[in-house]
N, C-alpha and C. Protein backbone atom coordinates (compact mmCIF):
# COMPACT_ATOMS: atom_id res chain seq x y z
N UNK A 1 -31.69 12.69 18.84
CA UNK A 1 -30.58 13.30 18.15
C UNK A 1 -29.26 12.83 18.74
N UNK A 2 -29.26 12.62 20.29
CA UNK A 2 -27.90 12.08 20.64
C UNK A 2 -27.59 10.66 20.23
N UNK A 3 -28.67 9.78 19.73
CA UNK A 3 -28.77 8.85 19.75
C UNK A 3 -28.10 8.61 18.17
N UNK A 4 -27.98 9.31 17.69
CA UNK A 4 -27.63 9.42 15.75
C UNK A 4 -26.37 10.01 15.89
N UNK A 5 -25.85 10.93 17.11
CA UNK A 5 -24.51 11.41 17.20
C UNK A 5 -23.55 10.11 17.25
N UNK A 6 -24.37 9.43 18.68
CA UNK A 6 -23.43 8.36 19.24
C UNK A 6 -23.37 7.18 18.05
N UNK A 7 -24.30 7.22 17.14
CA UNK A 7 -24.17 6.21 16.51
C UNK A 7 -23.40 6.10 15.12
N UNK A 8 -23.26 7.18 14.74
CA UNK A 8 -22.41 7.85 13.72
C UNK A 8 -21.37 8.06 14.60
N UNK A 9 -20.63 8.32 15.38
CA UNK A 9 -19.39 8.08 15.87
C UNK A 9 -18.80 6.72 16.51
N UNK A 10 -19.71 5.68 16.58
CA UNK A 10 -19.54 4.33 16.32
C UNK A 10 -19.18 4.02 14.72
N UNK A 11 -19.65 4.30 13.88
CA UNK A 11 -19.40 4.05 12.59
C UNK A 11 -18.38 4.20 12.21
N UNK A 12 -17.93 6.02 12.75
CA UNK A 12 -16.67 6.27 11.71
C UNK A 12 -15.35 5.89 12.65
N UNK A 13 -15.54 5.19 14.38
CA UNK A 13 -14.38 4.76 14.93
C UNK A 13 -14.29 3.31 13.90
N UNK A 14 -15.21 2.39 13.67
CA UNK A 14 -15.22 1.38 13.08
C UNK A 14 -14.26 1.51 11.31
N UNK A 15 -14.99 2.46 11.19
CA UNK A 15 -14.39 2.76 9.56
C UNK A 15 -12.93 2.95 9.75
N UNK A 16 -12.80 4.03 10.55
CA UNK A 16 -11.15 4.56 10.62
C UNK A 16 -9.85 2.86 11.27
N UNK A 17 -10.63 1.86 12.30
CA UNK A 17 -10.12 0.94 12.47
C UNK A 17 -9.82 -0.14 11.08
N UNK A 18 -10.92 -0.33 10.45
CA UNK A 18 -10.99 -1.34 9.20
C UNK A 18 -9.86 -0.19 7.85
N UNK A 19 -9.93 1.04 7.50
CA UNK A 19 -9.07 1.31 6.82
C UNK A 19 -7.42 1.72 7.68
N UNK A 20 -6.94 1.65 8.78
CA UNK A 20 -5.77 1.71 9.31
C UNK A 20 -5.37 -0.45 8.99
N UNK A 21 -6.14 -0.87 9.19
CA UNK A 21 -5.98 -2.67 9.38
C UNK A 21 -5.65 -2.88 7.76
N UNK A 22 -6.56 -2.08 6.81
CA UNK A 22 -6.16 -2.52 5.69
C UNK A 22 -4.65 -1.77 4.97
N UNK A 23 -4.33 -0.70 5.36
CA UNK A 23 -3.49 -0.09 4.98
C UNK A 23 -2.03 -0.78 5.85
N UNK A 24 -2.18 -1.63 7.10
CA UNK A 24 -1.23 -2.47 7.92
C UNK A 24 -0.87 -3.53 6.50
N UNK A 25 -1.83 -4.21 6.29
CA UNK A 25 -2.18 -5.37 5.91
C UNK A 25 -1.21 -4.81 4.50
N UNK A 26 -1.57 -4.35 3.59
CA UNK A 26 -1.21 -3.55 2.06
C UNK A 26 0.37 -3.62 2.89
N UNK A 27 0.75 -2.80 3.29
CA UNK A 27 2.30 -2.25 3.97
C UNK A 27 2.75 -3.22 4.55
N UNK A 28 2.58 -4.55 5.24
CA UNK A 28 3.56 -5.20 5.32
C UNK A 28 3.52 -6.26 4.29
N UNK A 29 2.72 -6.90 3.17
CA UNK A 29 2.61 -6.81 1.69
C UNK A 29 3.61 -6.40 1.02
N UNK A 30 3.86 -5.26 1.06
CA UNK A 30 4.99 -4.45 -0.02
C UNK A 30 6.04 -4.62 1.14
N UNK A 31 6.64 -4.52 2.10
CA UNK A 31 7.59 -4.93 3.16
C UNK A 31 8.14 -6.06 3.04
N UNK A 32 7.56 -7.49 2.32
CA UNK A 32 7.08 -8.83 1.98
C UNK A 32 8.32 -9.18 0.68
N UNK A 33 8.15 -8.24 0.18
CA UNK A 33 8.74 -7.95 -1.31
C UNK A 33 10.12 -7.46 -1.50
N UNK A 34 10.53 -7.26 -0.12
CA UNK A 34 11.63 -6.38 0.38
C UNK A 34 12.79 -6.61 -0.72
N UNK A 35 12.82 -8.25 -0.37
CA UNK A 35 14.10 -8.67 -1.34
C UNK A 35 14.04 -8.85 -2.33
N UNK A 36 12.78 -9.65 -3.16
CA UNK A 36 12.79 -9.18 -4.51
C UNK A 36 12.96 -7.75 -5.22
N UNK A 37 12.38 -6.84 -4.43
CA UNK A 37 12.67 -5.33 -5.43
C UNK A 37 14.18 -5.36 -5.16
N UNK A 38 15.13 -5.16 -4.20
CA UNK A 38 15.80 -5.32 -4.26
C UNK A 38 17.27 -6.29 -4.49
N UNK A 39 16.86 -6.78 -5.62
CA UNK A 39 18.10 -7.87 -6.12
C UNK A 39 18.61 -6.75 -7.57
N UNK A 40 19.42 -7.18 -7.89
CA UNK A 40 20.08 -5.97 -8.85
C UNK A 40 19.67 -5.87 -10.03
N UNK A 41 18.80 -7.40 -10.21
CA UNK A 41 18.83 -7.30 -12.13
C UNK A 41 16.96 -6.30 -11.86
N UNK A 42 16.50 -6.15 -10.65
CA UNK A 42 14.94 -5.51 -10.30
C UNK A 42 15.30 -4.28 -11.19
N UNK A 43 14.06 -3.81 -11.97
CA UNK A 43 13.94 -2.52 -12.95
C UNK A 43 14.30 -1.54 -11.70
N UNK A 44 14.26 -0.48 -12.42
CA UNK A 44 14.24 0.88 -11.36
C UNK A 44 13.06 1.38 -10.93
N UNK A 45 11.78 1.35 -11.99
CA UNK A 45 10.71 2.05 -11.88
C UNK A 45 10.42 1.26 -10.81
N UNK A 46 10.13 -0.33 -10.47
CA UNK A 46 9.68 -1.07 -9.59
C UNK A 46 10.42 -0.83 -8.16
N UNK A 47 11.64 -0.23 -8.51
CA UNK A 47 12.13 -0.01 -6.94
C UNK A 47 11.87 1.23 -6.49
N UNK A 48 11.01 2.37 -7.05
CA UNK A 48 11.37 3.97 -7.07
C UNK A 48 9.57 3.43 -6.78
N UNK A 49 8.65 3.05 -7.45
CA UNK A 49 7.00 2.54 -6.91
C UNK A 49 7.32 1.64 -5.39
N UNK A 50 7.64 0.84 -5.14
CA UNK A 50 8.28 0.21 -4.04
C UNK A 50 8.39 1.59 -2.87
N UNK A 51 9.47 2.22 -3.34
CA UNK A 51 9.87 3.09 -1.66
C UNK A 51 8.56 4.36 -1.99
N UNK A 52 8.14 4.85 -2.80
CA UNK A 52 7.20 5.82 -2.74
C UNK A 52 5.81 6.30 -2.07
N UNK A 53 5.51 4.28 -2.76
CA UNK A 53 4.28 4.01 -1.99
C UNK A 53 4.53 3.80 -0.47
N UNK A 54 5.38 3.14 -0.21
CA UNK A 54 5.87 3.04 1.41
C UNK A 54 6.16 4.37 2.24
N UNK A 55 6.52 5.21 1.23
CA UNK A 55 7.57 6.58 2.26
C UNK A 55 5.67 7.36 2.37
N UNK A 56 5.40 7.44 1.41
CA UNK A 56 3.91 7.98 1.22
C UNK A 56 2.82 7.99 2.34
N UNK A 57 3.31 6.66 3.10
CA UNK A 57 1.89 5.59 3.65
C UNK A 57 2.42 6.51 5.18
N UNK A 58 4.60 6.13 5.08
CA UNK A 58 4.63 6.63 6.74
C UNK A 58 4.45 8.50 7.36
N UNK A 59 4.98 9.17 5.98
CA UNK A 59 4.92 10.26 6.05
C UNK A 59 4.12 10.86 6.59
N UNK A 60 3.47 11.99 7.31
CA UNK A 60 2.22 12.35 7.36
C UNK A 60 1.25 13.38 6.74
N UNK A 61 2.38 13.79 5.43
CA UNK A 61 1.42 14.01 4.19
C UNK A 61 0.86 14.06 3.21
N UNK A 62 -0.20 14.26 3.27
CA UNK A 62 -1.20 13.13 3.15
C UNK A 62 -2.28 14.62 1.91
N UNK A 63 -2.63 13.23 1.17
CA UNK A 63 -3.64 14.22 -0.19
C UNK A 63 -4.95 14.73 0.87
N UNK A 64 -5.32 13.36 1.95
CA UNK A 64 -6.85 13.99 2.47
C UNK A 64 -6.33 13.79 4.22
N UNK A 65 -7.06 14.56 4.62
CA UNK A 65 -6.92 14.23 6.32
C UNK A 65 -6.42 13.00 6.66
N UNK A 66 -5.35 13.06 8.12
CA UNK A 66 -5.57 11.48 8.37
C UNK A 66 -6.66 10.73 8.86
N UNK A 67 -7.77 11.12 9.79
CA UNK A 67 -8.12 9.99 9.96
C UNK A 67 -8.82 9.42 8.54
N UNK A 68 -9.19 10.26 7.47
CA UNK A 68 -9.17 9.16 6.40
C UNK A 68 -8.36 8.54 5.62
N UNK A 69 -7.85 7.17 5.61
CA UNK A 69 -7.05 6.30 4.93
C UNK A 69 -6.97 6.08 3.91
N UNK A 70 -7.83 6.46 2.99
CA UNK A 70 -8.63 5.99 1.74
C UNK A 70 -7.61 6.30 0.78
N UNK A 71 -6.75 7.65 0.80
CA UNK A 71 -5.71 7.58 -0.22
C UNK A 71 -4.31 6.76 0.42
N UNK A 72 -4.22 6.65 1.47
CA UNK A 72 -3.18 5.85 1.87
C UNK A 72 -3.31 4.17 1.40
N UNK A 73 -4.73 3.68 1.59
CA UNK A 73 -4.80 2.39 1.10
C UNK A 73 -4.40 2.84 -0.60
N UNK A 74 -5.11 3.56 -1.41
CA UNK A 74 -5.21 3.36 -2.69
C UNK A 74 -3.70 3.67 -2.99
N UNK A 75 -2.86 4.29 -2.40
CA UNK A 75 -1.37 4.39 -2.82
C UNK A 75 -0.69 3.18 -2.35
N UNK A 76 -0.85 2.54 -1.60
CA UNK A 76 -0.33 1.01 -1.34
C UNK A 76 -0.71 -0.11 -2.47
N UNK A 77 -2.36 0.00 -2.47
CA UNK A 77 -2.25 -0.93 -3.73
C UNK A 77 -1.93 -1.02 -4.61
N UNK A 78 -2.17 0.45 -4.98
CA UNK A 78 -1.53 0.56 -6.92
C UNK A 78 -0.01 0.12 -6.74
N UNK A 79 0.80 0.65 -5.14
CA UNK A 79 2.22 0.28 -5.20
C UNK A 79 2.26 -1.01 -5.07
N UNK A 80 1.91 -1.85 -4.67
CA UNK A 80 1.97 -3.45 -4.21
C UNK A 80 1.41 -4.08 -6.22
N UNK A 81 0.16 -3.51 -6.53
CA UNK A 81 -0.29 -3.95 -8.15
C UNK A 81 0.80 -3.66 -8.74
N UNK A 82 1.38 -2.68 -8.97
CA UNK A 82 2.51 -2.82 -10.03
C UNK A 82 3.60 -3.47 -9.82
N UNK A 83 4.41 -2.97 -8.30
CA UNK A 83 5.42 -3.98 -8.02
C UNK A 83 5.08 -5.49 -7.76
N UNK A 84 4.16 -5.97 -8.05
CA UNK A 84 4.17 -7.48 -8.08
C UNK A 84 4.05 -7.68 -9.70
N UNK A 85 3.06 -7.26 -10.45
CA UNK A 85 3.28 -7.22 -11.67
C UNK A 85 4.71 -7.47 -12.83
N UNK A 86 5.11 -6.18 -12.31
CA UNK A 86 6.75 -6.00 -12.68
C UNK A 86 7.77 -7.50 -12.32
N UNK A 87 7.58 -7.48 -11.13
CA UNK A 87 8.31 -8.53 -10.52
C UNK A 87 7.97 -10.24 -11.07
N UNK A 88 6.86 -10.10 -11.20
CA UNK A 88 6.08 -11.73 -11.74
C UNK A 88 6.66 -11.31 -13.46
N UNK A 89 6.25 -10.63 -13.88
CA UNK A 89 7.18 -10.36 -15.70
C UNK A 89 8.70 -9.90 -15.87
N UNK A 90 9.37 -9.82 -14.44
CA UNK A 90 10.70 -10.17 -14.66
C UNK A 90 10.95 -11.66 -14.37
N UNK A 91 10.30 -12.24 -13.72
CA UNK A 91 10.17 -13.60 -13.79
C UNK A 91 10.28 -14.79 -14.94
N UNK A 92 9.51 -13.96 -15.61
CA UNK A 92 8.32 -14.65 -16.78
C UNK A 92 9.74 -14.54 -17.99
N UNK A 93 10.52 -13.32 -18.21
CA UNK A 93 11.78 -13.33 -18.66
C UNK A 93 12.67 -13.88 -18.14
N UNK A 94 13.05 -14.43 -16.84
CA UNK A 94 14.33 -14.89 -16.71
C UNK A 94 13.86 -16.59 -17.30
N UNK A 95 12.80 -16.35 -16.82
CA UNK A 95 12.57 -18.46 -17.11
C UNK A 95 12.60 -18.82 -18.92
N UNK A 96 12.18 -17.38 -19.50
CA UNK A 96 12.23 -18.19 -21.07
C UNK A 96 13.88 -18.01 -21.89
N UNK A 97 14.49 -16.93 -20.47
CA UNK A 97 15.99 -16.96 -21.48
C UNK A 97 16.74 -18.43 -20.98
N UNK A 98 16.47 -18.87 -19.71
CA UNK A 98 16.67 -20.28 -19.54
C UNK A 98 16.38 -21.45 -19.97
């Protein structure tokens, strides 16, 4: 039985390391982007998803406990998926009015 304690608390130090690394990884990603969200002709929604998902990640509260990450990663990506989205189709408009 100690042997299933110790080994299940190997697991979830492992788990809690791999989702803090991925939620690093996501956050300096959207950090990455800094200056594109912010240039003036950037929508609003993309700059208001931008600081949300970020203020979200440093804050410390949080939808589920911290040591689980799981909503902290999933609020980074959806913030990083849309603000790149947005940003690549404001793109996609400046090049065809040129």
């Amino acid at each position: 039985m100690e042997s299933l304690w110790s080994t299940l608390g190997v697991v979830a130090v492992v788990l809690i390391i791999v989702f803090v690394l991925i939620a690093l990884f996501l956050g300096i990603k959207l950090v990455r982007k800094h200056r594109q969200v912010h240039r003036p002709d950037t929508p609003v929604p993309t700059k208001v998803a931008y600081w949300l998902s970020l203020i979200y990640t440093v804050f410390p509260f949080d939808l589920l406990p911290d040591p689980v990450y799981f909503d902290d990663i999933v609020v980074l990506t959806g913030g990083l998926i849309y603000v790149s989205r947005s940003l690549t189709k404001r793109t996609r408009e400046d090049r065809q009015l040129d």
